[in-house]
Protein backbone atom coordinates (compact mmCIF):
# COMPACT_ATOMS: atom_id res chain seq x y z
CA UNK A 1 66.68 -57.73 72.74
CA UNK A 2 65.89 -61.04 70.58
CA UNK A 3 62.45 -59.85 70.04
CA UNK A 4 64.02 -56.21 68.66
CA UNK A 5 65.38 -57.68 66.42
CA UNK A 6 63.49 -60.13 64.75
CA UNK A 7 60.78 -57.31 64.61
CA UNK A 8 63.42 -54.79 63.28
CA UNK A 9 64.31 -57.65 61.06
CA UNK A 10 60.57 -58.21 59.83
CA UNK A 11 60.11 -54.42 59.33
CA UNK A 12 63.09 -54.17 57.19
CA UNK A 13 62.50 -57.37 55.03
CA UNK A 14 58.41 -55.95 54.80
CA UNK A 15 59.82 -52.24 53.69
CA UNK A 16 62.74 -54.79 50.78
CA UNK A 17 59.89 -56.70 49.42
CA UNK A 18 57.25 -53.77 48.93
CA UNK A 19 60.25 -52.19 46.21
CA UNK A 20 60.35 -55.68 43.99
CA UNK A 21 58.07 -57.07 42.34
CA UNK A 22 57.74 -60.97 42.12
CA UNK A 23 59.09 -62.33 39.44
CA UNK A 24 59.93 -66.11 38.89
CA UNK A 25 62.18 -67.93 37.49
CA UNK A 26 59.99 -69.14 34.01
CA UNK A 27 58.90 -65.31 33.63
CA UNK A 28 62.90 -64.60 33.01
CA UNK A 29 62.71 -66.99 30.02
CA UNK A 30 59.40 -66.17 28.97
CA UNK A 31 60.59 -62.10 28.87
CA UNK A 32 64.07 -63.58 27.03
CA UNK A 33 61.90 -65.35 24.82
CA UNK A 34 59.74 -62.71 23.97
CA UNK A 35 62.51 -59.84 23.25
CA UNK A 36 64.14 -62.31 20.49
CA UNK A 37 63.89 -60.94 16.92
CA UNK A 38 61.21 -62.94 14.92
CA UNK A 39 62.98 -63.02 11.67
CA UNK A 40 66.39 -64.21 13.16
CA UNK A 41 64.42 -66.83 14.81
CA UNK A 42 62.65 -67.82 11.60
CA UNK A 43 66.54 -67.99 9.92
CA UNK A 44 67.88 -69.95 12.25
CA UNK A 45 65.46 -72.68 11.97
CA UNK A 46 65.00 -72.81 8.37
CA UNK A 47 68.91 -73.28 8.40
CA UNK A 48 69.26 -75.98 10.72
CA UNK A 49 66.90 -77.79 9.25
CA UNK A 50 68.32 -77.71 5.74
CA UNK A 51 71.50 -78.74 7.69
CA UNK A 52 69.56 -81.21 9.94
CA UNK A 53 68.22 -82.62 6.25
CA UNK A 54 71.66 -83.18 4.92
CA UNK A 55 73.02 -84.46 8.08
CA UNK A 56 70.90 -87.08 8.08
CA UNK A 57 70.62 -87.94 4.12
CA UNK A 58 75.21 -88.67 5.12
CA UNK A 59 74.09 -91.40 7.90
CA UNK A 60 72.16 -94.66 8.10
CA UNK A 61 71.57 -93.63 11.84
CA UNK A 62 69.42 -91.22 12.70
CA UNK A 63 70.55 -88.93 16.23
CA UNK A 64 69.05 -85.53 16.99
CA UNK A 65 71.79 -82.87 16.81
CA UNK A 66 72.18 -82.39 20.25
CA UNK A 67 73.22 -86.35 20.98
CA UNK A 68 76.18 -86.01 18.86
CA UNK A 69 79.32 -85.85 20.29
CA UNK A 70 81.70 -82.93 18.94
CA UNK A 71 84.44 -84.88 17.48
CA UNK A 72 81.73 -86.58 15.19
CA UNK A 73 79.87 -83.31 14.29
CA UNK A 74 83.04 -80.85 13.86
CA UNK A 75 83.58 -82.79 10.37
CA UNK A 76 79.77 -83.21 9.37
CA UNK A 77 79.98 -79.14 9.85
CA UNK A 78 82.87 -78.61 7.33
CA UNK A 79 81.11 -80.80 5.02
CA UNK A 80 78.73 -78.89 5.34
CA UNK A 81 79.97 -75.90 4.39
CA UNK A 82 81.80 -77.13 1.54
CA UNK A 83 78.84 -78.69 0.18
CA UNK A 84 75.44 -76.83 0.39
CA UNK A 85 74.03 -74.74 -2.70
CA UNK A 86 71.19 -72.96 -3.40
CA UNK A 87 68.36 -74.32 -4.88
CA UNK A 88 69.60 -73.55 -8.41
CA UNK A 89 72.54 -75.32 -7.40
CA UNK A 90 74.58 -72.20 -7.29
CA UNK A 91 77.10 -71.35 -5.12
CA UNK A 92 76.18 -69.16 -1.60
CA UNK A 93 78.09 -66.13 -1.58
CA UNK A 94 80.44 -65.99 1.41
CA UNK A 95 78.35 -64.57 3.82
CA UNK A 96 75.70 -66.88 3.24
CA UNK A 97 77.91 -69.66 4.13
CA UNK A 98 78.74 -67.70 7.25
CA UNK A 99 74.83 -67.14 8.41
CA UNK A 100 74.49 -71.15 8.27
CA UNK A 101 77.47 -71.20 10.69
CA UNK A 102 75.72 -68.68 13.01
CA UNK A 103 72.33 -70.19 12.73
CA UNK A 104 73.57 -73.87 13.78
CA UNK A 105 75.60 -72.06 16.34
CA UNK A 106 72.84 -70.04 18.13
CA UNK A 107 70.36 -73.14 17.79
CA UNK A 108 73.24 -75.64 19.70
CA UNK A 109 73.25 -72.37 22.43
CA UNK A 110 69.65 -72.71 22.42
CA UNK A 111 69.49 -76.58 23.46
CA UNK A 112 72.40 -76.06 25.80
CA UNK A 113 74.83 -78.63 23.48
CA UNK A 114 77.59 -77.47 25.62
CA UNK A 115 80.19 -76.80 22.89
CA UNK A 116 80.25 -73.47 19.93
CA UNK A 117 81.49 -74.50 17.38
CA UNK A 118 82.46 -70.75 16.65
CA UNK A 119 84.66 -70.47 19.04
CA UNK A 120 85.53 -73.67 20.80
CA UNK A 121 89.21 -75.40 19.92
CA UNK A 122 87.26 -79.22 19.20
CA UNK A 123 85.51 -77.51 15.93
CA UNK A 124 88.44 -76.04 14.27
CA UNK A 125 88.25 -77.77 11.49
CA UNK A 126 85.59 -77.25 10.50
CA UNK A 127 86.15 -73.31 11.24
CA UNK A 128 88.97 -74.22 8.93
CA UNK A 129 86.97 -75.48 6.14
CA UNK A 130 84.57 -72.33 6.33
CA UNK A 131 87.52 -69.84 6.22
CA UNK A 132 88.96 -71.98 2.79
CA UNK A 133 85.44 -71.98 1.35
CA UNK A 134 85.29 -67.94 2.22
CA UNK A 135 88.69 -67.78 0.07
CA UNK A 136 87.60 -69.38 -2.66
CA UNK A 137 84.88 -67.16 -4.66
CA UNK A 138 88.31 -64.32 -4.33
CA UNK A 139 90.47 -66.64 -6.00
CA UNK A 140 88.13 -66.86 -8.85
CA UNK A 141 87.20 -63.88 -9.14
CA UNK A 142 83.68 -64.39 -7.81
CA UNK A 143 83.09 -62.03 -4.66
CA UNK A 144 80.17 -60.88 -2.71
CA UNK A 145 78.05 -58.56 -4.96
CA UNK A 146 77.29 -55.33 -3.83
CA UNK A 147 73.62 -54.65 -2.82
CA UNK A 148 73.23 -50.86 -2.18
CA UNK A 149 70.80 -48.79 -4.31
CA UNK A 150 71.70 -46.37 -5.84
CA UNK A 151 70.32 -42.78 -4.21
CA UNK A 152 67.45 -40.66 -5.27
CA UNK A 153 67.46 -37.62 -6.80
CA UNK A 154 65.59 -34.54 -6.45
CA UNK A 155 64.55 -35.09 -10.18
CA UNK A 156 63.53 -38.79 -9.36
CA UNK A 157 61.17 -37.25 -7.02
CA UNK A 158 60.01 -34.74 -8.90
CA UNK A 159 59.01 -37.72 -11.64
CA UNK A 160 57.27 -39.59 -9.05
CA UNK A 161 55.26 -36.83 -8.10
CA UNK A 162 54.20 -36.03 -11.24
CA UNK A 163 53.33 -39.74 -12.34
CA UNK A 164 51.26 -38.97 -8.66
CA UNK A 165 53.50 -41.99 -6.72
CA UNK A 166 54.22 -39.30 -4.50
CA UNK A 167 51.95 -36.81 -2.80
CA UNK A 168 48.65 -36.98 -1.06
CA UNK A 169 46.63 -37.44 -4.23
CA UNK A 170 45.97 -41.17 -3.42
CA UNK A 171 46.36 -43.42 -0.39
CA UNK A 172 49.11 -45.11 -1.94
CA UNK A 173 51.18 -41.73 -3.01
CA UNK A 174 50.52 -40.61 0.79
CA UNK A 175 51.89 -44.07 1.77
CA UNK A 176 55.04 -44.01 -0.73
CA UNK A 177 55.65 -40.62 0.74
CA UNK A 178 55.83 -41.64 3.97
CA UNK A 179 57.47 -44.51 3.53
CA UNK A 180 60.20 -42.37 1.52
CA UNK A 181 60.37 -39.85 3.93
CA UNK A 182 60.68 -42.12 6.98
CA UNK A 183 63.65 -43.76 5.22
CA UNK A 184 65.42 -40.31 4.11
CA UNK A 185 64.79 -38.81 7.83
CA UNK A 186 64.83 -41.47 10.28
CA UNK A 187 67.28 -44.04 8.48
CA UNK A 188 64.68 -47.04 8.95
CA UNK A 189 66.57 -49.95 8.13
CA UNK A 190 64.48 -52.68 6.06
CA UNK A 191 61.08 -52.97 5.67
CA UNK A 192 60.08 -54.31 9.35
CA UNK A 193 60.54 -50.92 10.85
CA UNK A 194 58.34 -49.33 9.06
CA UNK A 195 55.62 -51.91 9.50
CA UNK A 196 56.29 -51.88 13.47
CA UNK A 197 56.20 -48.18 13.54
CA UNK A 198 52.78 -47.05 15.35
CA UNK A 199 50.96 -43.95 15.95
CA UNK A 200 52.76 -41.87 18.33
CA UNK A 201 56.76 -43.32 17.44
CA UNK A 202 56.49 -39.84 15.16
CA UNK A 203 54.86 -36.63 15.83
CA UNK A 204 54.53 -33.15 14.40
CA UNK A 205 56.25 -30.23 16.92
CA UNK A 206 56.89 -26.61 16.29
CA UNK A 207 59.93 -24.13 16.18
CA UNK A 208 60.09 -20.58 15.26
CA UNK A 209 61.18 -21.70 11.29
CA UNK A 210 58.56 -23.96 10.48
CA UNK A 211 57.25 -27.42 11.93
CA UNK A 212 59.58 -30.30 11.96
CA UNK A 213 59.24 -33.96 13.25
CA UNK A 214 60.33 -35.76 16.37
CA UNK A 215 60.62 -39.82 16.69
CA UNK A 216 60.91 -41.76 19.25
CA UNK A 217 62.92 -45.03 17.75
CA UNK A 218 61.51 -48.29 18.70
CA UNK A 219 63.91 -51.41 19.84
CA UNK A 220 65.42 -52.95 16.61
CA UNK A 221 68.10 -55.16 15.84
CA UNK A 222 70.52 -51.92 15.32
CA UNK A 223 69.24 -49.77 18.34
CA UNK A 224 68.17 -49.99 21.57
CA UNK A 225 65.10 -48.12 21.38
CA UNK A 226 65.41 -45.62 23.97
CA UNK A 227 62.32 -43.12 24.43
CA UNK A 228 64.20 -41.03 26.53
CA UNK A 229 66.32 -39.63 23.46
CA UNK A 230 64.17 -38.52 20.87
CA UNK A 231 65.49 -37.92 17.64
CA UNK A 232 64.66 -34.63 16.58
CA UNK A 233 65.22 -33.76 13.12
CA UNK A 234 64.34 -29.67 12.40
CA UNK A 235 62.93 -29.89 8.83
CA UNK A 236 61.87 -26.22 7.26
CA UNK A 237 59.62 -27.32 4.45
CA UNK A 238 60.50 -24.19 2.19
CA UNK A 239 64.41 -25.62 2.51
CA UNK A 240 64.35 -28.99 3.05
CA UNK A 241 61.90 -29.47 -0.13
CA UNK A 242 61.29 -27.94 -2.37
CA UNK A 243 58.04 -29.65 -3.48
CA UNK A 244 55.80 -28.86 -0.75
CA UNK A 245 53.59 -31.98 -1.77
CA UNK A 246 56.82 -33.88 -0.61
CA UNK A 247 57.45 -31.99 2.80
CA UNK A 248 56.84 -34.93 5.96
CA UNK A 249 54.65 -33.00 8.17
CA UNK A 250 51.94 -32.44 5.72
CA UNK A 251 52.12 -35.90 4.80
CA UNK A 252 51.75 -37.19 8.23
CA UNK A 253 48.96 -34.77 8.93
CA UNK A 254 47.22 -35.81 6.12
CA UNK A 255 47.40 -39.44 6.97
CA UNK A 256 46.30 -38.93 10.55
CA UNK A 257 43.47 -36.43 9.53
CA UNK A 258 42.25 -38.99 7.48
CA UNK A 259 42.37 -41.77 9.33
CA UNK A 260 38.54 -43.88 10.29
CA UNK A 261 40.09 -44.81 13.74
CA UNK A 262 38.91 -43.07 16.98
């Protein structure tokens, strides 16, 4: 009976192991590491260090950030806030102020400090001073300015195409077309989307109006880049534009007609 069941026991751990693969412990940080956005990375160091930099300029004794203790860097924190300016010496706008909180934040995660000084009671203060400096700019008038561009019109097109910015009358009118039509269609976000997006994230299909594009979103900082949920976006180019030298699919055609690769 013993023997039963160690080999029923050996048979059934065999049949477990076959389904996972091996992974080890450093492969879950490497795969961690690997998934974190570049640019957010790149942020959060160039702030710390501009706070590391002024940290140190305040003391004759020099301690990495991680060996000091929480009651001593709470304050050095809401100095911080209070003081730093741009380059020009101007003042950040609010959310600027709040990026340096979150970049000094992640980095202490990062190290394993121990403490957040977003949302742990010993660093109130200097959550304090960062909601005061927030208040400020409203109480003199001086808020966040808005960013957004304003939209483009069907005449703006129409100029672009004929100052031939837009068409397939040069590489870079077939690449401003793109570019404008991957942005109108697909809501790309920024201007790292559409330099990750590869051959294959977009392709031409066919319906009984006309031929219209499907993509396949990659992960980005917005969405989760699921392949299993295409978006599909029916475009008739006889409806949708007007211009058929703007219309996506023979823009994309074009481009991959044309292209040296194999």
């Amino acid at each position: 009976m013993s023997q039963s069941r160690t080999s029923n026991r050996s048979t059934w751990n065999t049949t477990v192991y076959a389904r996972f693969a091996k992974v080890l412990t450093d492969d879950v940080s490497v795969l961690v590491s690997t998934q974190k956005n570049k640019n957010t990375e790149m942020k959060t160091m160039q702030e710390v260090t501009e706070f590391e930099e002024w940290r140190q300029s305040m003391t004759t004794e020099i301690h990495c950030i991680e060996d000091v203790p929480p009651p001593e860097l709470d304050p050095l924190v809401g100095r911080f806030y209070l003081g730093v300016r741009k380059k020009t010496r101007k003042e950040y706008e609010p959310d600027s102020i709040s990026s340096y909180q979150n970049s000094i934040d992640r980095y202490l995660r990062n190290i394993n400090y121990g403490y957040s000084i977003i949302r742990d009671e010993v660093f109130q203060k200097s959550r304090d001073a960062l909601a005061a400096k927030r208040k400020q700019p409203k109480a003199t008038g001086n808020r966040n300015v808005p960013r957004k561009s304003p939209a483009i019109t069907e005449d703006h097109e129409k100029a672009l195409v004929e100052a031939c910015q837009l068409g397939i009358n040069s590489p870079n009118a077939v690449l401003n077309t793109i570019w404008l039509n991957n942005t109108k269609l697909f809501s790309l976000r920024g201007s790292d989307e559409h330099r990750q997006m590869k051959w294959g994230d977009v392709s031409v299909a066919r319906a009984e109006n006309g031929e219209y594009l499907v993509y396949n979103e990659r992960l980005t900082k917005t969405r989760r880049g699921n392949p299993a949920t295409p978006v599909s976006l029916p475009r008739e180019p006889t409806q949708a534009h007007q211009n058929r030298r703007l219309a996506p699919s023979p823009s994309i055609k074009f481009t991959r007609n044309e292209d040296p690769r194999p």
